[in-house]
C-alpha atoms as a PDB file:
ATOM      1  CA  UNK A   1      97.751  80.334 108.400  1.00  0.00           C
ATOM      2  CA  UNK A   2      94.352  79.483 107.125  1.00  0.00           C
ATOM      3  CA  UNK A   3      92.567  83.129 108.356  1.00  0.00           C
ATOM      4  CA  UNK A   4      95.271  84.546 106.262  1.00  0.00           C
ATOM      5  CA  UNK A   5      94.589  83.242 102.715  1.00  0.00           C
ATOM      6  CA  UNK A   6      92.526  86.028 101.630  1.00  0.00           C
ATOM      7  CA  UNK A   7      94.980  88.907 102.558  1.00  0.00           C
ATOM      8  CA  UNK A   8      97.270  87.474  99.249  1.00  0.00           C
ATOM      9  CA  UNK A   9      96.774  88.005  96.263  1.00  0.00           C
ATOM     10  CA  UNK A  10      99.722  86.101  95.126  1.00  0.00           C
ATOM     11  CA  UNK A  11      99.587  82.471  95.702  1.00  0.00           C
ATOM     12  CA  UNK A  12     103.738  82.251  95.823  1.00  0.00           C
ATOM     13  CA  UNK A  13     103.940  84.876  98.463  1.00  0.00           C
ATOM     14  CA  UNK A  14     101.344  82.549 100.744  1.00  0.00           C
ATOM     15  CA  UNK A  15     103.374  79.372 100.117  1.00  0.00           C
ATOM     16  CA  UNK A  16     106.825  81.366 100.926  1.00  0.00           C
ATOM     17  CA  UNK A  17     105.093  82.469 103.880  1.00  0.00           C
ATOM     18  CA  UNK A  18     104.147  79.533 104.731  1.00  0.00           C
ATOM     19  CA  UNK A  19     107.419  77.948 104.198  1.00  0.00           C
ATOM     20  CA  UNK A  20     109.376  80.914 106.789  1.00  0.00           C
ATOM     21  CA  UNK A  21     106.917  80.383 109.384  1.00  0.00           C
ATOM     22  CA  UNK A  22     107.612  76.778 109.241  1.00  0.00           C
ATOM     23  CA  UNK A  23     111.508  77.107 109.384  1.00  0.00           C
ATOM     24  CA  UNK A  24     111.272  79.407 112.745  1.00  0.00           C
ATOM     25  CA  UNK A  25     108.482  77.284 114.099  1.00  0.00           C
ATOM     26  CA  UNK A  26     110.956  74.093 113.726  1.00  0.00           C
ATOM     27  CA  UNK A  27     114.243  74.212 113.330  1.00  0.00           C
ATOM     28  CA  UNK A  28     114.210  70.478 111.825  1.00  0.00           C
ATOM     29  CA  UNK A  29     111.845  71.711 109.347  1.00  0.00           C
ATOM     30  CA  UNK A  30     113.121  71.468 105.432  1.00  0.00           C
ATOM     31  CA  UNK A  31     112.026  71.578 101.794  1.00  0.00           C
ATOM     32  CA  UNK A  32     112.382  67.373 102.093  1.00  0.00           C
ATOM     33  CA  UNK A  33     109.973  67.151 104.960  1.00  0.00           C
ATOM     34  CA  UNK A  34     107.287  69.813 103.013  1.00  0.00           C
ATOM     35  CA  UNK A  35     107.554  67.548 100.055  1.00  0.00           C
ATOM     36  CA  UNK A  36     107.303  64.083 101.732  1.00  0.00           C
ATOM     37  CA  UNK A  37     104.047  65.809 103.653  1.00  0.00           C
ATOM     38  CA  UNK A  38     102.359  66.779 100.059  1.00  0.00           C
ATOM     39  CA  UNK A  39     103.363  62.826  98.929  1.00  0.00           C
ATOM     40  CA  UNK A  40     105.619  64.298  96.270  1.00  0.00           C
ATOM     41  CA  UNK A  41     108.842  61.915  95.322  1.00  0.00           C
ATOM     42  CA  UNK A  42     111.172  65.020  95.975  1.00  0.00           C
ATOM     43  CA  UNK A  43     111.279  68.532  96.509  1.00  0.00           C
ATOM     44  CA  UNK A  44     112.074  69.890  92.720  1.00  0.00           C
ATOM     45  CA  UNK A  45     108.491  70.427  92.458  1.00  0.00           C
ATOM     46  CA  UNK A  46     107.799  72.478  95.427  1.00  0.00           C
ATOM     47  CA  UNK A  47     111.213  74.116  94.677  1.00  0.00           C
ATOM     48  CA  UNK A  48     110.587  75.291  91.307  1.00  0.00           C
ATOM     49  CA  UNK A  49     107.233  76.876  92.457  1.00  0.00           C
ATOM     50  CA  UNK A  50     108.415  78.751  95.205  1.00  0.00           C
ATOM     51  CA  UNK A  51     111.293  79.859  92.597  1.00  0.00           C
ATOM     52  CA  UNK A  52     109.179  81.107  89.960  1.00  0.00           C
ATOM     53  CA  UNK A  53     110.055  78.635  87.484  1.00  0.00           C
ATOM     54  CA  UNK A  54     106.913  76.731  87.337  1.00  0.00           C
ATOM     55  CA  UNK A  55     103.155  76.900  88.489  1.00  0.00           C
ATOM     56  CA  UNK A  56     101.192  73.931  90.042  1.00  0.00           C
ATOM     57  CA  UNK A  57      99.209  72.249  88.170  1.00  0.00           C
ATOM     58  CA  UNK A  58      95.627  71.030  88.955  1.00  0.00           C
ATOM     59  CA  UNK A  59      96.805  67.357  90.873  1.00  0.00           C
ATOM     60  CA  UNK A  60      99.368  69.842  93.119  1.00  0.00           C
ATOM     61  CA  UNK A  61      97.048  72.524  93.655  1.00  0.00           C
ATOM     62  CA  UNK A  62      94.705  70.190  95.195  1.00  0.00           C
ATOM     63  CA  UNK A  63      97.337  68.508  97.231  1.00  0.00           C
ATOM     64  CA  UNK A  64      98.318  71.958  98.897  1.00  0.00           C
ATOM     65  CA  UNK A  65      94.719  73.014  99.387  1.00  0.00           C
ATOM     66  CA  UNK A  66      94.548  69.474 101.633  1.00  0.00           C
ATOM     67  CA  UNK A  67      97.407  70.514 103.486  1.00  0.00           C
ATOM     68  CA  UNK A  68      96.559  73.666 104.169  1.00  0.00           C
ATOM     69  CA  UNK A  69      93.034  71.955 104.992  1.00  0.00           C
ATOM     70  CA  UNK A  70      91.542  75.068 103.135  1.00  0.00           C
ATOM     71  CA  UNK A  71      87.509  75.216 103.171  1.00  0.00           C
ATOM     72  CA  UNK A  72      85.543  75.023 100.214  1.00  0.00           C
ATOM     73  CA  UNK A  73      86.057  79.157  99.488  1.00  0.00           C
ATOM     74  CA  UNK A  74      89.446  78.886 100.454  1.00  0.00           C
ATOM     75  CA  UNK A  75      89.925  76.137  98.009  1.00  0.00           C
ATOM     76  CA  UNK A  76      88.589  78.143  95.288  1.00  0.00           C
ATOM     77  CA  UNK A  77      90.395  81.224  96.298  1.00  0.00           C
ATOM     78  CA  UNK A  78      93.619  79.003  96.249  1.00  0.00           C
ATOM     79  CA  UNK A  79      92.571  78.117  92.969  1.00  0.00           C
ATOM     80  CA  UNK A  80      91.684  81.448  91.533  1.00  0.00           C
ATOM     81  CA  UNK A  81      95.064  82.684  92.716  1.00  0.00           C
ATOM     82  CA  UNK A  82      96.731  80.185  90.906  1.00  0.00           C
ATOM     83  CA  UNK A  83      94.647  80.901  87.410  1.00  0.00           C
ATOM     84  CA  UNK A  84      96.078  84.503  88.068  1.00  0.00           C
ATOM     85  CA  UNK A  85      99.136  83.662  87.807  1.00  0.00           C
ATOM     86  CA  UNK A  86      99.158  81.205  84.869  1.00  0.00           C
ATOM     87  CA  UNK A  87      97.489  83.867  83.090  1.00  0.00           C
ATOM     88  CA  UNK A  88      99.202  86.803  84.300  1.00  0.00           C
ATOM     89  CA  UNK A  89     100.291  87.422  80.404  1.00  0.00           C
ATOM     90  CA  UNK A  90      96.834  87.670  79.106  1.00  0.00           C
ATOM     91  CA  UNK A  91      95.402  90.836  80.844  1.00  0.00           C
ATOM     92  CA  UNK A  92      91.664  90.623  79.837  1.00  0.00           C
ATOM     93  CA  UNK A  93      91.714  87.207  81.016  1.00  0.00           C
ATOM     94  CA  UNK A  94      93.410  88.216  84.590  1.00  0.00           C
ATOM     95  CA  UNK A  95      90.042  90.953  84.519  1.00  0.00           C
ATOM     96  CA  UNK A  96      87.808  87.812  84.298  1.00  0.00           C
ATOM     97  CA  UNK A  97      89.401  85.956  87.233  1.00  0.00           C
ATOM     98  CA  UNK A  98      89.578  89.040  89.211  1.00  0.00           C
ATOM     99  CA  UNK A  99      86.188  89.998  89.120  1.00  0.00           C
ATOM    100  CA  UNK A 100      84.963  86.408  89.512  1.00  0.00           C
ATOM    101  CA  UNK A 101      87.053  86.483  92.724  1.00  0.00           C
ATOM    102  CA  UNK A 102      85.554  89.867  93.755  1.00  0.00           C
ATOM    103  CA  UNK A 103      82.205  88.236  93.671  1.00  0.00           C
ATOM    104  CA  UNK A 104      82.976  84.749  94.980  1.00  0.00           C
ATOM    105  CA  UNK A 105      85.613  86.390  97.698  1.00  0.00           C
ATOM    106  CA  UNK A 106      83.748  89.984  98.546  1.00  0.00           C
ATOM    107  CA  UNK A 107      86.550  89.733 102.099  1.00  0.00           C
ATOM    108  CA  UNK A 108      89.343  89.699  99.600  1.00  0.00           C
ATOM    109  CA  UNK A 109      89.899  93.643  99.042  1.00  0.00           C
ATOM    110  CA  UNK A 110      90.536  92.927  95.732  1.00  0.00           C
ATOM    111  CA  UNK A 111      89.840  96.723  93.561  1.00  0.00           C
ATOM    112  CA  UNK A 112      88.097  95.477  90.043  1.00  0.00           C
ATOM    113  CA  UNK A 113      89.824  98.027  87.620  1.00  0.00           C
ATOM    114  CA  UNK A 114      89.188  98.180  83.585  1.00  0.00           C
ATOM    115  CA  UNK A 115      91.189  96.515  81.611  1.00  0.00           C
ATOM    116  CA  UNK A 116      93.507  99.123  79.567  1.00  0.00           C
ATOM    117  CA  UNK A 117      93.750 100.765  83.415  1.00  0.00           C
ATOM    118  CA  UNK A 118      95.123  97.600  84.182  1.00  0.00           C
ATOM    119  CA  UNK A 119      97.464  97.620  81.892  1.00  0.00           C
ATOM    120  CA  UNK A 120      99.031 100.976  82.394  1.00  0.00           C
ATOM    121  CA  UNK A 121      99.077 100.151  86.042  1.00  0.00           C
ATOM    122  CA  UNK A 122     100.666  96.614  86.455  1.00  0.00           C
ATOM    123  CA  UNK A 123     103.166  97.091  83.953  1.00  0.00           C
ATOM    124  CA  UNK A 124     105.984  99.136  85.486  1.00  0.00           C
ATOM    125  CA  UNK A 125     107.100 100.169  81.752  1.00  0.00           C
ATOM    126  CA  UNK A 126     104.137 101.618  80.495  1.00  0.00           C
ATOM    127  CA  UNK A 127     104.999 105.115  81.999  1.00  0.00           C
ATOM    128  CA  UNK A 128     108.420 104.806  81.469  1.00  0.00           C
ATOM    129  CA  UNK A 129     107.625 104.607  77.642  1.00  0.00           C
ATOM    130  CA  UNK A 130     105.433 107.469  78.366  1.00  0.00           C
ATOM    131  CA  UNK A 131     108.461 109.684  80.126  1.00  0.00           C
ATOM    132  CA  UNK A 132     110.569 108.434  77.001  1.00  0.00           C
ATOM    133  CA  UNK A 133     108.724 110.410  74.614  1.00  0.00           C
ATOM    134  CA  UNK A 134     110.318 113.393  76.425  1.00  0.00           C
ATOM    135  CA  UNK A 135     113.685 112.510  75.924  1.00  0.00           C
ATOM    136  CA  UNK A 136     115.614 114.721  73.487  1.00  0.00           C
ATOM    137  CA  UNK A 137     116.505 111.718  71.903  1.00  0.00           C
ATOM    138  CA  UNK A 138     113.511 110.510  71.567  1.00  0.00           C
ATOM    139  CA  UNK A 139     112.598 108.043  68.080  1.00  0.00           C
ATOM    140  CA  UNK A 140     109.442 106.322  67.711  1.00  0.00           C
ATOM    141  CA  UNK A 141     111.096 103.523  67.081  1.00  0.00           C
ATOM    142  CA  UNK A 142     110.064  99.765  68.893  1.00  0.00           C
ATOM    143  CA  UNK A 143     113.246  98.454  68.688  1.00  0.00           C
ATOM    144  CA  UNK A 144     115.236 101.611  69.775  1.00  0.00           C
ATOM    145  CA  UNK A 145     113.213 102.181  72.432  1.00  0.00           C
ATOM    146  CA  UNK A 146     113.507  98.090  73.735  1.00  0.00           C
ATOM    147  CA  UNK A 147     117.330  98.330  73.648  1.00  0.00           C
ATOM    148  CA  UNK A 148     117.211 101.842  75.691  1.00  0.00           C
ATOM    149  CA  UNK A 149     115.389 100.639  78.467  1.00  0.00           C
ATOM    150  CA  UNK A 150     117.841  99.115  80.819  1.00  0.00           C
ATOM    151  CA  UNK A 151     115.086  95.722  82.160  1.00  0.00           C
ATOM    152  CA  UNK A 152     113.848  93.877  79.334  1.00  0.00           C
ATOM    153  CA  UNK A 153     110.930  95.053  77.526  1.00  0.00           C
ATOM    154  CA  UNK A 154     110.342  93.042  73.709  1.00  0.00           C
ATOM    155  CA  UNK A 155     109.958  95.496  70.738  1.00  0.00           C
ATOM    156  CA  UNK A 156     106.145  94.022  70.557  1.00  0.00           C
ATOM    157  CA  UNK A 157     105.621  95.351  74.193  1.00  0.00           C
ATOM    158  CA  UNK A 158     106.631  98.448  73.435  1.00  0.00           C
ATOM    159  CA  UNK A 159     104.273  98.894  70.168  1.00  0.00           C
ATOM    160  CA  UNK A 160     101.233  97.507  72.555  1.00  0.00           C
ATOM    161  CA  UNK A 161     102.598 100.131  75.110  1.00  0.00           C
ATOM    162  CA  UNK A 162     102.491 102.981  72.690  1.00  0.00           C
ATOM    163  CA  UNK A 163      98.698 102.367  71.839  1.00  0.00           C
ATOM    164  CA  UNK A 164      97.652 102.148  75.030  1.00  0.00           C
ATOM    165  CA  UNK A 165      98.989 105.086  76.021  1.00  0.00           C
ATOM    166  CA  UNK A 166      97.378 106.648  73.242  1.00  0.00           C
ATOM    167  CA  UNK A 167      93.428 105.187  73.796  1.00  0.00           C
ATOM    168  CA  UNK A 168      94.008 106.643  77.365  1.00  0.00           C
ATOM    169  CA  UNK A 169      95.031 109.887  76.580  1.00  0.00           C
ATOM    170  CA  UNK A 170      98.454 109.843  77.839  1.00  0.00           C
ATOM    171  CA  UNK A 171     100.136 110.740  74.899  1.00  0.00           C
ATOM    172  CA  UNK A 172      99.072 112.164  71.508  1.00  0.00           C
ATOM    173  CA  UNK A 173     100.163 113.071  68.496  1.00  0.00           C
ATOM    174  CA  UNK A 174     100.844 116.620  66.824  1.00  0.00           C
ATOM    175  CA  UNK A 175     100.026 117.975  63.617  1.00  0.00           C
ATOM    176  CA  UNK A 176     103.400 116.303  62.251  1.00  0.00           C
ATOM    177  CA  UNK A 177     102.142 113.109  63.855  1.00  0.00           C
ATOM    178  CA  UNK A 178     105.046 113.040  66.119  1.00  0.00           C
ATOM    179  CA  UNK A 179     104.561 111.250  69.733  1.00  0.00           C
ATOM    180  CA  UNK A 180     103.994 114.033  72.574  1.00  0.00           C
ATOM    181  CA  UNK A 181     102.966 113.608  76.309  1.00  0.00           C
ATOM    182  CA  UNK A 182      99.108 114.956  76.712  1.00  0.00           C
ATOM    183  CA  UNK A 183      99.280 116.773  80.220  1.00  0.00           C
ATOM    184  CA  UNK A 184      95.625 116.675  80.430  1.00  0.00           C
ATOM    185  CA  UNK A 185      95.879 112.916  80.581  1.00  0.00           C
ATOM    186  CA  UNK A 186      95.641 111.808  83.640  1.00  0.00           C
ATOM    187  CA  UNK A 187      94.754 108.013  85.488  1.00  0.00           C
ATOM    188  CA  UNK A 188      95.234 107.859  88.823  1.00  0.00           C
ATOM    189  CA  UNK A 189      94.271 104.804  91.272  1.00  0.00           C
ATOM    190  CA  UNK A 190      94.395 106.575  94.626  1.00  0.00           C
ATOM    191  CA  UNK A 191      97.533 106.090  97.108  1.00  0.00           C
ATOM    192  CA  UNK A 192      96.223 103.636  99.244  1.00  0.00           C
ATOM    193  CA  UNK A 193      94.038 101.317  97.202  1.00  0.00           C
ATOM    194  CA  UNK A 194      94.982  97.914  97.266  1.00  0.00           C
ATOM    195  CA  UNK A 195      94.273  96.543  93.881  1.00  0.00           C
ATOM    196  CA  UNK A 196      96.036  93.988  92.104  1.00  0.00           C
ATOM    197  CA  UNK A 197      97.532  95.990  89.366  1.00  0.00           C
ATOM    198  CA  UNK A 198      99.148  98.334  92.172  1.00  0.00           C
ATOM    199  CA  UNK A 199     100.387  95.324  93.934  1.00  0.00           C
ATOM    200  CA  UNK A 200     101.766  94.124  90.381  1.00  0.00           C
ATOM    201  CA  UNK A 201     103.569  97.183  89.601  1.00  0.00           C
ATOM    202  CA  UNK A 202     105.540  97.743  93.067  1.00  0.00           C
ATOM    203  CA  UNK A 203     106.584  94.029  92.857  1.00  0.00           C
ATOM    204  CA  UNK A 204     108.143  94.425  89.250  1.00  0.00           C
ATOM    205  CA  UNK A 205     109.883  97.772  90.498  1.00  0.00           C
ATOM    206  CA  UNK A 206     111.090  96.176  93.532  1.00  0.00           C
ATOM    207  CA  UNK A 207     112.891  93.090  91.166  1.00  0.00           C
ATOM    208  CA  UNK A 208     114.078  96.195  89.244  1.00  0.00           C
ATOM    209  CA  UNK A 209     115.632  97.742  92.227  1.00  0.00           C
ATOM    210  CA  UNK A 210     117.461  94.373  93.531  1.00  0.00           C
ATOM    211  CA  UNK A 211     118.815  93.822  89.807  1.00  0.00           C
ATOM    212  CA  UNK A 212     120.180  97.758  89.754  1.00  0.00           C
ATOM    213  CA  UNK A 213     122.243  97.263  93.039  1.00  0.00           C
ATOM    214  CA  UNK A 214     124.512  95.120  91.129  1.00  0.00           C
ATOM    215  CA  UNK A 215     123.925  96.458  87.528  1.00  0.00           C
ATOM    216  CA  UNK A 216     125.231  99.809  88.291  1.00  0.00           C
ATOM    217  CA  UNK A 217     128.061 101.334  89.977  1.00  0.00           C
ATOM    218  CA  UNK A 218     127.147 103.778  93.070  1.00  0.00           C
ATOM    219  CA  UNK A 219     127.816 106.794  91.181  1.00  0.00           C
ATOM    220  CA  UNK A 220     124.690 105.526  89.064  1.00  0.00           C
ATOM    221  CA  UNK A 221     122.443 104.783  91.688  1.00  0.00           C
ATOM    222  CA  UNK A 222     121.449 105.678  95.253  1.00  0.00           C
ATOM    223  CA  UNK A 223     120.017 103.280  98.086  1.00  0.00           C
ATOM    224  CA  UNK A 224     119.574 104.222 101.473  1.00  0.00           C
ATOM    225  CA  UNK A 225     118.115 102.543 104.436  1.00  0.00           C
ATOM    226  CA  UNK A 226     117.386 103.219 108.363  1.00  0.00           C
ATOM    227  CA  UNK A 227     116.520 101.369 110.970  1.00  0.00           C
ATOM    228  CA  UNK A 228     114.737 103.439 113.700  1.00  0.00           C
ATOM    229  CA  UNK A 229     111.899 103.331 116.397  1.00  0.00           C
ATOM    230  CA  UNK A 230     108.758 105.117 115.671  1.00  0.00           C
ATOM    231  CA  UNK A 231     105.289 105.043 117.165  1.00  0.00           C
ATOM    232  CA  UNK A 232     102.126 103.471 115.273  1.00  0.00           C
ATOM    233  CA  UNK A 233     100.087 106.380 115.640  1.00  0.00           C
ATOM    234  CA  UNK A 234     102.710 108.599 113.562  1.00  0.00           C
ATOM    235  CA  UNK A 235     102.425 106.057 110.327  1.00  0.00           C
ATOM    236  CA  UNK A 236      99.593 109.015 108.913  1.00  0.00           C
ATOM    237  CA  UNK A 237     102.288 111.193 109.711  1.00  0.00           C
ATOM    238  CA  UNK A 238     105.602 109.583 108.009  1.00  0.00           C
ATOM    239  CA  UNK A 239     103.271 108.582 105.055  1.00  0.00           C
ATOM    240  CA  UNK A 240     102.312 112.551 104.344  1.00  0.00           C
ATOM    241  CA  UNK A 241     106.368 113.263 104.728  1.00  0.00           C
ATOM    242  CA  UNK A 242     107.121 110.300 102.595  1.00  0.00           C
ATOM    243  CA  UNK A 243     105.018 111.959  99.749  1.00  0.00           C
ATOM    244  CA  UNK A 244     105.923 115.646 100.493  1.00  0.00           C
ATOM    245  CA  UNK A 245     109.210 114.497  99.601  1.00  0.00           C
ATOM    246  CA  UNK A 246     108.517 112.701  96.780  1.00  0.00           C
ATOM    247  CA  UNK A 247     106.984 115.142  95.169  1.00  0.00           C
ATOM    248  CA  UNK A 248     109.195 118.030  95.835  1.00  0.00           C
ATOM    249  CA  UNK A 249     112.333 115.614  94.557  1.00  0.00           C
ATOM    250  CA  UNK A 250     110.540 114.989  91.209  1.00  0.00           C
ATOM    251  CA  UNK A 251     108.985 118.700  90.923  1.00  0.00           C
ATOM    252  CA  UNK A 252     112.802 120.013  91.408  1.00  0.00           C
ATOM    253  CA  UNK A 253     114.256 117.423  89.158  1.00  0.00           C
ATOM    254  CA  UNK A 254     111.815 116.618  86.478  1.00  0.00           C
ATOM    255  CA  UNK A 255     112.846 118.391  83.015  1.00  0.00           C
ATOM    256  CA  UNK A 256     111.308 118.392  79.819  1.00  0.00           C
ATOM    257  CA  UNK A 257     114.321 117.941  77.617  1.00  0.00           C
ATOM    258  CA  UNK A 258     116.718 115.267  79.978  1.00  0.00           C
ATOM    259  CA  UNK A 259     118.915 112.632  78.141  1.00  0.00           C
ATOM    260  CA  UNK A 260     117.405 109.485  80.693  1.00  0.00           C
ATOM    261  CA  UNK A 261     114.274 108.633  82.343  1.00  0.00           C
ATOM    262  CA  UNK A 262     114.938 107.156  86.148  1.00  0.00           C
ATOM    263  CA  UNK A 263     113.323 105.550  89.098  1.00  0.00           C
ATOM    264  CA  UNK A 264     112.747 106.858  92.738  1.00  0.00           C
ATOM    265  CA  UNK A 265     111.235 104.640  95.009  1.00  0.00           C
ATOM    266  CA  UNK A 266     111.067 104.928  99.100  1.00  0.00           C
ATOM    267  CA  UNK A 267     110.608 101.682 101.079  1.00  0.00           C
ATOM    268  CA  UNK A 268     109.157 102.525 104.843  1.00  0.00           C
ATOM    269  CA  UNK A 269     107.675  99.493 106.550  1.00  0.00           C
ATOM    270  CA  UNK A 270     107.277  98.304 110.081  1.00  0.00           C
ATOM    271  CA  UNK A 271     110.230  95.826 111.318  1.00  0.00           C
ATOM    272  CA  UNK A 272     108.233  94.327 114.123  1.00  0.00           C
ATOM    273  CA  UNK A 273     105.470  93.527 115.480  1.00  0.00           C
ATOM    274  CA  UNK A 274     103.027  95.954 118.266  1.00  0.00           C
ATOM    275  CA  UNK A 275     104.392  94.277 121.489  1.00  0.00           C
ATOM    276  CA  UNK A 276     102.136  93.612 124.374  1.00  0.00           C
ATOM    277  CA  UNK A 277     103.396  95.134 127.770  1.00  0.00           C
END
């Protein structure tokens, strides 16, 4: 597990890792057992992390990083990962951390981005808001707008939203000073850069998607999924289709003038693992 550290950037997602491997590598293996290891009195600590509901604090974090038996630059990795997420509401501070870890942890792969970019990117509402301003039905209104959206976004977000879609040239205003979408304004990250706001964004519109399979009826909403056998080599290939299609679905479908602004998102992942023969 150790060699592995560096590939998250999302301390949670290393502990639940962590925490599967351990359940299929011993089938005795439970929360209890974790806890009594990290010399914790029970397991509502450990539970509550891996849940969302709290972060470790500085005694905890240092007991995991002994478990784990991390190195010193693992340890403050570990550490940094942790700040991130404590912080995760104050953006400029999440730039500090992140490009103290990109200079501390160069093996990380962690893309150093500025900070309204950040923002737009790793806040999957941001260009909803933007797509909003479209709407026939459109007000400039924080409140309105928070009660449209159907995930909870706070009046104040909105307003924050708003201006930072106007410093980046994403929307502007006419000579009325009404709201408008600038075409010319453009930000785009690449498709396969792996930076922290991109990994923000697609886990926020992945919790979206699990909340809509029960929040609307399947008239509403459309999920599909296959299960099929595919060579390694054609990944380049199924990516480029992937896209194609993506594009061509929102090209055909996109309108100025529509009455609701929705969500299309493709998950295509490997199930297993390259076997040896």
């Amino acid at each position: 597990m150790k060699h592995r550290l560096q590939t998250y950037t999302n301390y949670k997602a290393f502990l639940l890792s962590y925490s599967e491997d351990a359940k299929k590598r011993n089938k005795k293996w439970t929360m209890g057992v974790w806890a009594r290891q990290l010399g914790l009195q029970d397991t509502s600590s450990i539970t509550k992390i891996l849940n969302g509901q709290r972060h470790p604090g500085s005694k905890l974090t240092r007991k995991l990083s002994d478990f784990f038996e991390f190195e010193h630059d693992e340890c403050q990795y570990f550490e940094d990962l942790v700040r991130l997420q404590k912080h995760g509401n104050d953006p400029k501070l999440c730039i500090a951390i992140l490009e103290r870890m990109e200079k501390l942890h160069p093996n990380a792969h962690m893309r150093i981005i500025d900070l309204s970019t950040f923002n737009l990117i790793s806040h999957w509402y941001c260009l909803v808001i933007r797509e909003m301003v479209r709407l026939e039905s459109f007000k400039e209104d924080y409140e309105w707008i928070s009660s449209k959206l159907n995930f909870k976004v706070t009046p104040k977000e909105v307003k924050k939203t708003i201006n930072l879609l106007l410093e980046l040239d994403l929307l502007q205003r006419d000579d009325a000073g009404k709201l408008d979408v600038n075409q010319h304004g453009r930000v785009h990250a690449g498709n396969d850069i792996a930076s922290e706001a991109i990994k923000r964004y697609h886990e926020q519109t992945l919790e979206n998607a699990k909340l809509a399979i029960r929040k609307f009826t399947p008239e509403e909403r459309e999920f599909q999924a296959s299960c099929f056998n595919m060579s390694r080599e054609n990944m380049p290939k199924a990516k480029e289709l992937i896209r194609e299609f993506k594009s061509k679905f929102v090209k055909l479908l996109e309108e100025d003038k529509a009455d609701d602004v929705y969500q299309v998102q493709i998950q295509f992942y490997p199930l297993t693992k390259i076997m040896n023969s």
